[in-house]
Structures are given as structure tokens and as C-alpha cells.
Protein backbone atom coordinates (compact mmCIF):
# COMPACT_ATOMS: atom_id res chain seq x y z
CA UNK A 1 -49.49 12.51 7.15
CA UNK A 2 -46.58 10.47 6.24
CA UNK A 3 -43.39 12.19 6.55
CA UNK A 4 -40.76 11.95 3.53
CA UNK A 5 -37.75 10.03 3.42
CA UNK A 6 -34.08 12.03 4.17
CA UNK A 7 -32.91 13.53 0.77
CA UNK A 8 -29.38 14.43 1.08
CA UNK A 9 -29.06 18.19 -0.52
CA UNK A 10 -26.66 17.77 -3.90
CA UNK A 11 -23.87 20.00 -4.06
CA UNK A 12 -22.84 19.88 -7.43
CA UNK A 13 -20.09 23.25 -7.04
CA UNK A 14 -18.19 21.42 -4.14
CA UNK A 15 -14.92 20.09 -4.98
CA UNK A 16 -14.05 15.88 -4.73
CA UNK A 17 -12.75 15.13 -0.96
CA UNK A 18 -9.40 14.70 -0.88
CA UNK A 19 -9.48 11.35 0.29
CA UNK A 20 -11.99 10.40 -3.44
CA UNK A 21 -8.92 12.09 -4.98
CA UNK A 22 -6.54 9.93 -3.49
CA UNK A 23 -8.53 6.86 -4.04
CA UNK A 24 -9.57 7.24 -7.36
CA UNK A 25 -6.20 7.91 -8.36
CA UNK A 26 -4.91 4.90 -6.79
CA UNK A 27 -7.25 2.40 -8.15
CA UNK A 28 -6.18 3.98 -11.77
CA UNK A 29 -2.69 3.27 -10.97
CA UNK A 30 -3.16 -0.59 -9.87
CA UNK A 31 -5.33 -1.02 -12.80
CA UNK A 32 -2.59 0.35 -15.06
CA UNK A 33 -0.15 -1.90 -13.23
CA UNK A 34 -2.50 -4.77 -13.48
CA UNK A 35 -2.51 -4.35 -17.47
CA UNK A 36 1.33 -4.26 -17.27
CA UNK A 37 1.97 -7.48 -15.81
CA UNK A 38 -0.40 -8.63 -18.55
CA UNK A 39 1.42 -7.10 -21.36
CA UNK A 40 4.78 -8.64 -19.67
CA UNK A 41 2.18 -11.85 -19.50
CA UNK A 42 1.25 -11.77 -23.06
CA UNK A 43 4.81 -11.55 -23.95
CA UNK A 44 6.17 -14.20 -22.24
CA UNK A 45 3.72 -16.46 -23.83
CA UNK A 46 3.85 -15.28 -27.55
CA UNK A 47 7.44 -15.80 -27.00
CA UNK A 48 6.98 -19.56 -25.93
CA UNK A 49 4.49 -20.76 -28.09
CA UNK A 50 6.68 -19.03 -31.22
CA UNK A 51 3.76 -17.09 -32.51
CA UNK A 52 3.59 -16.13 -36.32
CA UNK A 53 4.27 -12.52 -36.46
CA UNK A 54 6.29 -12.27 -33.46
CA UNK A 55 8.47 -9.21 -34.89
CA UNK A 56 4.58 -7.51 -34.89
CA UNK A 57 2.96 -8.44 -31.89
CA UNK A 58 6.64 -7.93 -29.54
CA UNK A 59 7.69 -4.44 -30.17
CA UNK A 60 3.77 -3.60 -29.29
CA UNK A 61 3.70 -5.86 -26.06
CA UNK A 62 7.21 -4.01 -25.39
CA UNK A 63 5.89 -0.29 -26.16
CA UNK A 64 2.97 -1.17 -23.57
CA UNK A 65 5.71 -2.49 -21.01
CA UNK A 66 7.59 0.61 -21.12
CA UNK A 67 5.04 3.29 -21.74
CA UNK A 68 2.22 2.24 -19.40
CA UNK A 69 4.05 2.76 -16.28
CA UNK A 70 5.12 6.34 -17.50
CA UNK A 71 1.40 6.99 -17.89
CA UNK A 72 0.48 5.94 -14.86
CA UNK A 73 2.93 7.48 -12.41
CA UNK A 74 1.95 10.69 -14.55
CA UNK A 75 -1.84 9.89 -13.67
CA UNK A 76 -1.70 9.07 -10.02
CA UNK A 77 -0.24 12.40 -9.23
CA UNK A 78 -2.40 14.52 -11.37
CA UNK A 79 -4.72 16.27 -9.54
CA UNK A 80 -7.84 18.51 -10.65
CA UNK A 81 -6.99 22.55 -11.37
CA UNK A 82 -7.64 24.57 -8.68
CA UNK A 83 -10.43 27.32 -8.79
CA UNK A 84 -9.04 30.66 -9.52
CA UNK A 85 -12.10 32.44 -7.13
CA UNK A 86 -10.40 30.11 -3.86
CA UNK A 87 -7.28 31.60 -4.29
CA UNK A 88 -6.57 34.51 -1.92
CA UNK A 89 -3.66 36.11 -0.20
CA UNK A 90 -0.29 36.78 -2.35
CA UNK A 91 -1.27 34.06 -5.23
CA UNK A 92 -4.26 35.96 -6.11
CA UNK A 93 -4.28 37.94 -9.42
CA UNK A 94 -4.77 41.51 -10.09
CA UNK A 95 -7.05 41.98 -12.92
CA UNK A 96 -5.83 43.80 -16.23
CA UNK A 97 -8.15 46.59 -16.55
CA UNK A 98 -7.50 47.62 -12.74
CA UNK A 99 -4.96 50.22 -12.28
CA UNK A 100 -2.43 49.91 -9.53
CA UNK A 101 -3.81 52.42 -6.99
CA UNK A 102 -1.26 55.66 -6.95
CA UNK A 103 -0.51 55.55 -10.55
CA UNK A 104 -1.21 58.12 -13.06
CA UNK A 105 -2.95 57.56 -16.31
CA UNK A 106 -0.79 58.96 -19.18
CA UNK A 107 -2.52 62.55 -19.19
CA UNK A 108 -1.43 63.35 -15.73
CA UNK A 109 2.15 62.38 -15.92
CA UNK A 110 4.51 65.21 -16.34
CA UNK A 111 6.43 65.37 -19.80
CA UNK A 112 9.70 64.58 -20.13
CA UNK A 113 11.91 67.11 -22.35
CA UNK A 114 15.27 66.24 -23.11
CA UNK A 115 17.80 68.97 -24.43
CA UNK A 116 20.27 68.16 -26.34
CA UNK A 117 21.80 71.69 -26.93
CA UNK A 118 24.67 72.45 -24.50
């Protein structure tokens, strides 16, 4: 009888190791580097060859300059949501429809009567 090869059990619920996190993030952030230097590149080159419609192609190789290292700071520290059933201790949340133990429903609180005659 021949005996099957190893199949590694899928866990498609568990979370990404922190480490895939990390390094996934920082190969998105040297790839969005890598397209800045060639926007800077590109630049430097329309510039020196005096390309026809320089007032175009300039103000786009400059919005790319200036906006892609915003976007990727903002990406390398994103990190996935965290799952609301993990959290536990004083983070977790109460939900609406339970009542705070000890507190009385509006039927069995006493009435309040004001008098305003001396």
C-alpha cells in the first residue's frame, strides 16, 4: 500500500504572521520608491531632451514625485483590522441589547414627582 504524500492542513481563518506583514509591506514601499526615482528619472530627461509638451508631461512627473512617497509611508504602516471576537479584557464591547447587570428597566424605577406648590 503506498502511503500518501504530507498535505499540510490549510487554515484559511488564521491571521498573516507578523513577519508576512512586515515583509509584504516593505517590498510595497521599495517598489513605490523604486517608481519614484523613475518619475524623478523621467523628469530629468524630458527636461534635457526639451520634450514637446513639457508644461503637460512636468507637473504630472512632479505630482508623482510628491504624492508617491505620501502613499507609501501611508501603506507601509497600514496594517490589517483586527478581529473584534480576539479582543478581550477592557477593549472588549458590551453589546446593545444587554443590560448593565443591576439596572432597572423603566417599569421598576420609582417615579419621580416634583411639587411645585410651597
Amino acid at each position: 500500500m503506498k502511503r500518501q504524500a504530507y498535505q499540510p492542513i490549510l487554515i484559511t481563518d488564521a491571521a498573516r504572521s507578523q513577519d508576512d506583514q512586515l515583509n509584504s509591506r516593505q517590498k510595497r514601499y521599495v517598489l513605490m520608491m523604486g517608481i519614484r526615482v523613475a518619475c524623478v528619472i523621467v523628469g530629468a530627461v524630458l527636461v534635457g531632451v526639451q520634450a514637446p509638451l513639457l508644461w503637460l508631461w512636468l507637473p504630472m512627473v512632479a505630482l508623482g514625485m510628491i504624492l508617491i512617497p505620501w502613499l507609501a509611508v501611508l501603506l507601509a504602516n497600514d496594517r490589517p483590522p483586527k478581529d473584534e471576537h480576539r479582543k478581550t479584557g477592557r477593549f472588549r464591547s458590551r453589546r446593545r441589547d444587554e443590560t448593565p447587570p443591576m439596572s432597572l428597566t423603566a417599569e421598576e424605577r420609582p417615579a419621580k414627582v416634583i411639587d411645585v406648590d410651597p
